[in-house]
Every structure is written in structure tokens, then in C-alpha cells.
C-alpha atoms as a PDB file:
ATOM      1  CA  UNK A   1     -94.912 -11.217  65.723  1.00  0.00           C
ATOM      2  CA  UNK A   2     -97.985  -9.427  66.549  1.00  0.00           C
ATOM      3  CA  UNK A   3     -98.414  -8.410  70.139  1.00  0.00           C
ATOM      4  CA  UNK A   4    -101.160 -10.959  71.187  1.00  0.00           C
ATOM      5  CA  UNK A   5     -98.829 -13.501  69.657  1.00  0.00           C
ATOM      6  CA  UNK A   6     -95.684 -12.136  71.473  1.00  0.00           C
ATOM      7  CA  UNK A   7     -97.736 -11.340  74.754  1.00  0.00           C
ATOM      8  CA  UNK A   8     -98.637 -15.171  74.986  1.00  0.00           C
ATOM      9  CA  UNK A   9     -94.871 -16.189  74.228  1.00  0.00           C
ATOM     10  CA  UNK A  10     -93.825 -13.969  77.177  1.00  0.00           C
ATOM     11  CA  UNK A  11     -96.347 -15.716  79.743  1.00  0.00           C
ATOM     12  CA  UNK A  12     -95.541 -19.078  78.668  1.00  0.00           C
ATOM     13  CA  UNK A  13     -91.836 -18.234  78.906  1.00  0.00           C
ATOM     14  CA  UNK A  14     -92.848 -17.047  82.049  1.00  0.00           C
ATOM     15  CA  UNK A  15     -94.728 -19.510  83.172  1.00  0.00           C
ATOM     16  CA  UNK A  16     -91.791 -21.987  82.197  1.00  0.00           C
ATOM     17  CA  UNK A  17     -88.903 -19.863  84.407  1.00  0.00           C
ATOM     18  CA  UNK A  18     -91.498 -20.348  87.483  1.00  0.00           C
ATOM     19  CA  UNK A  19     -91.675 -24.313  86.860  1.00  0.00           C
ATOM     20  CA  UNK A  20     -88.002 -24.650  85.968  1.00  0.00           C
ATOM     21  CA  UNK A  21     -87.117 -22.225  89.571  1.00  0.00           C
ATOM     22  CA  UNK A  22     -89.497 -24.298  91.534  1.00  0.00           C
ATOM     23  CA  UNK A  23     -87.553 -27.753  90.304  1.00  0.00           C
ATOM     24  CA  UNK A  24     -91.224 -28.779  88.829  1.00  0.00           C
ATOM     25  CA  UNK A  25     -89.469 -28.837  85.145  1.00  0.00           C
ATOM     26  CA  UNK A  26     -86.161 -29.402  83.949  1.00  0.00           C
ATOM     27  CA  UNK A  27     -85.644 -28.119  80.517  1.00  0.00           C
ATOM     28  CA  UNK A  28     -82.472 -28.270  78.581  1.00  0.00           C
ATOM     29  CA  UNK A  29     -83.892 -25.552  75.763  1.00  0.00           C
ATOM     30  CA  UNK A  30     -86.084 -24.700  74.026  1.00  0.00           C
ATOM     31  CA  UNK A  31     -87.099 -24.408  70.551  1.00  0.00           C
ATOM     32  CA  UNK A  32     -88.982 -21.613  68.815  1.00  0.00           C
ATOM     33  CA  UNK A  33     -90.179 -22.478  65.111  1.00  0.00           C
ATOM     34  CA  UNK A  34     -91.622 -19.436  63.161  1.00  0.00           C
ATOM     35  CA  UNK A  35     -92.689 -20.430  60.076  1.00  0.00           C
ATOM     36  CA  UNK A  36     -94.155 -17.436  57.916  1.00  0.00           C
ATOM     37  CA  UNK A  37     -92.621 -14.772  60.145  1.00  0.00           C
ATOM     38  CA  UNK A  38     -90.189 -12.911  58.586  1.00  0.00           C
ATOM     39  CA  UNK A  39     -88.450 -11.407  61.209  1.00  0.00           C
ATOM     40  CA  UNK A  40     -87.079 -13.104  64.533  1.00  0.00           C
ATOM     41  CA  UNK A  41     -85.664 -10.259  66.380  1.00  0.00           C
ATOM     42  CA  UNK A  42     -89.594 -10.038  68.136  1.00  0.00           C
ATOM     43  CA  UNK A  43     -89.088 -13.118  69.503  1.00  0.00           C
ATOM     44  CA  UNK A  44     -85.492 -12.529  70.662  1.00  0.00           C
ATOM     45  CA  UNK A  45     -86.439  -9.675  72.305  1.00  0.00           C
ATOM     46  CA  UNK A  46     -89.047 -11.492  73.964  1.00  0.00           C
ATOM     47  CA  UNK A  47     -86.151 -12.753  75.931  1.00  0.00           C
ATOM     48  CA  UNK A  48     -84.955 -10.047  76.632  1.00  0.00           C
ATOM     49  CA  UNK A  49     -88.147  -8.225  78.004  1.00  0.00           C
ATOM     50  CA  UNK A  50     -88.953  -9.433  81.112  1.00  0.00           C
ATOM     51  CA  UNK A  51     -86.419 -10.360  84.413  1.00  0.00           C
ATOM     52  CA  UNK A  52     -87.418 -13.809  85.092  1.00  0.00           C
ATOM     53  CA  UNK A  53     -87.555 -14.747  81.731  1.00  0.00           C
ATOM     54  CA  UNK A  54     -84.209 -13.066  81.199  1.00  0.00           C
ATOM     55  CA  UNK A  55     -82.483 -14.629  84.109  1.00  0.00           C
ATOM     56  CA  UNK A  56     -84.259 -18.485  83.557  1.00  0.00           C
ATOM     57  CA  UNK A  57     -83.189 -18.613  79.723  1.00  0.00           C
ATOM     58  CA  UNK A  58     -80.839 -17.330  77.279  1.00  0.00           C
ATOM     59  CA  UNK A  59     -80.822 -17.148  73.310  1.00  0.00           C
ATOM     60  CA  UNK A  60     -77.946 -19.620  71.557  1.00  0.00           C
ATOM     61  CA  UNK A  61     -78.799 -19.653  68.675  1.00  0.00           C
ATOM     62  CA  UNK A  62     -80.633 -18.022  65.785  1.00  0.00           C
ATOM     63  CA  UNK A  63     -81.332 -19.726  62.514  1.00  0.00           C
ATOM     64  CA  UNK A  64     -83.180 -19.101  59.321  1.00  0.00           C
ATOM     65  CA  UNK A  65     -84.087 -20.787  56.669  1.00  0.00           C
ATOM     66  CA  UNK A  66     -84.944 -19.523  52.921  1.00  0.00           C
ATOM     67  CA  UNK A  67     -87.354 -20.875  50.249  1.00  0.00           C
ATOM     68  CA  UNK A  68     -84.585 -21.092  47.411  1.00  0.00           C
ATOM     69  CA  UNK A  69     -87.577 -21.508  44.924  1.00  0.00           C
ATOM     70  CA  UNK A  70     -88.821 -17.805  45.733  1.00  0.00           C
ATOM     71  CA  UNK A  71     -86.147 -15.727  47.444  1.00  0.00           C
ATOM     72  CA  UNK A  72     -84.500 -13.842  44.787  1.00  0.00           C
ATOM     73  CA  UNK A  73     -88.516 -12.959  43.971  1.00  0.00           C
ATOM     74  CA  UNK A  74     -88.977 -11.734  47.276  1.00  0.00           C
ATOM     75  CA  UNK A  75     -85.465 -10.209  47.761  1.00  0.00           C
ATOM     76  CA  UNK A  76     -86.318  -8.089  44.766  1.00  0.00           C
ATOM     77  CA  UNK A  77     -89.418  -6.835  46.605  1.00  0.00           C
ATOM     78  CA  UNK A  78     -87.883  -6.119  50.110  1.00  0.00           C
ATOM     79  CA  UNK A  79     -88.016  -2.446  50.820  1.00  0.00           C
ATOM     80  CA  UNK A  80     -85.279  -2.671  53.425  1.00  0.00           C
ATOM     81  CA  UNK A  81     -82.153  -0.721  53.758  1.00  0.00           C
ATOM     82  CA  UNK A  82     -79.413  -3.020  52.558  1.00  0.00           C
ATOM     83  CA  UNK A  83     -77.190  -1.019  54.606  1.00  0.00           C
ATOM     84  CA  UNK A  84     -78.910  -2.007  57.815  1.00  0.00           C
ATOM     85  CA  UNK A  85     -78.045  -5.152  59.620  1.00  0.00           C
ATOM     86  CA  UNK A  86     -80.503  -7.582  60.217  1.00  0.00           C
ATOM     87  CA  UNK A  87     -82.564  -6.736  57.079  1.00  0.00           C
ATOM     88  CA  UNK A  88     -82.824  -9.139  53.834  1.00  0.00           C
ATOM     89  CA  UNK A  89     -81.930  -6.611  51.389  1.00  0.00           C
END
């Protein structure tokens, strides 16, 4: 996630903890969809970042999906260190 992306995920995160504290919103999650980004640690550390938004909301769960058609293709071109969590190696 670029950082204009992952700048305006932190306000509106933000913005959501100050609603949700002030009883104006009552949210029972909230979903994230990231289609085309390869990574999601960016926006789980997004959560992570900033106090409010780490006291107002915490991550559950984390799950991705794979285009079976294409992912041995792309697996094959992944430069990542197999040896390294969190990489698709």
C-alpha cells in the first residue's frame, strides 16, 4: 500500500475511533478488501500505528485469497526468501 493510500486508511480509521468513542457509531468490524495488493502486513500495521486507532480496533483476522489459474506462474517469479515468514515463496 502506497503511503497516500495507507495515510488515508489511517485518518479514516481515525476518524472512525472518534465516532465510535463519542457513541455517534457503533461498529461491530470492519472489513478491509485489497484486491491487487500483494501484501497485507501495510494495512495491519496501519493498526498498529497510531494510539486511538490501536486502542478503538483490533485485527482478527487475516485472509488471502489466490488466483489458482496463475499462482504457480507467479510463485515461480517471486523473488522472496522462502525462508522468511510472511513471503509467497
Amino acid at each position: 500500500i502506497c503511503c497516500t493510500i495507507r495515510g488515508d486508511l489511517q485518518k479514516t480509521l481515525q476518524d472512525l475511533a472518534a465516532k465510535q468513542g463519542s457513541g455517534k457509531v457503533k461498529l461491530d468490524g470492519i472489513l478491509i478488501e485489497l484486491t491487487g495488493a500483494a501484501d497485507p502486513a501495510p494495512v495491519v500495521q496501519t493498526f498498529f500505528m497510531d494510539q486511538a486507532v490501536r486502542q478503538a480496533f483490533y485485527v482478527d483476522n487475516v485472509i488471502a485469497l489466490v488466483d489458482a489459474k496463475h499462482c504457480l506462474e507467479k510463485l515461480d517469479e517471486s523473488k522472496g526468501n522462502p525462508d522468511e515468514k510472511g513471503t509467497a515463496c
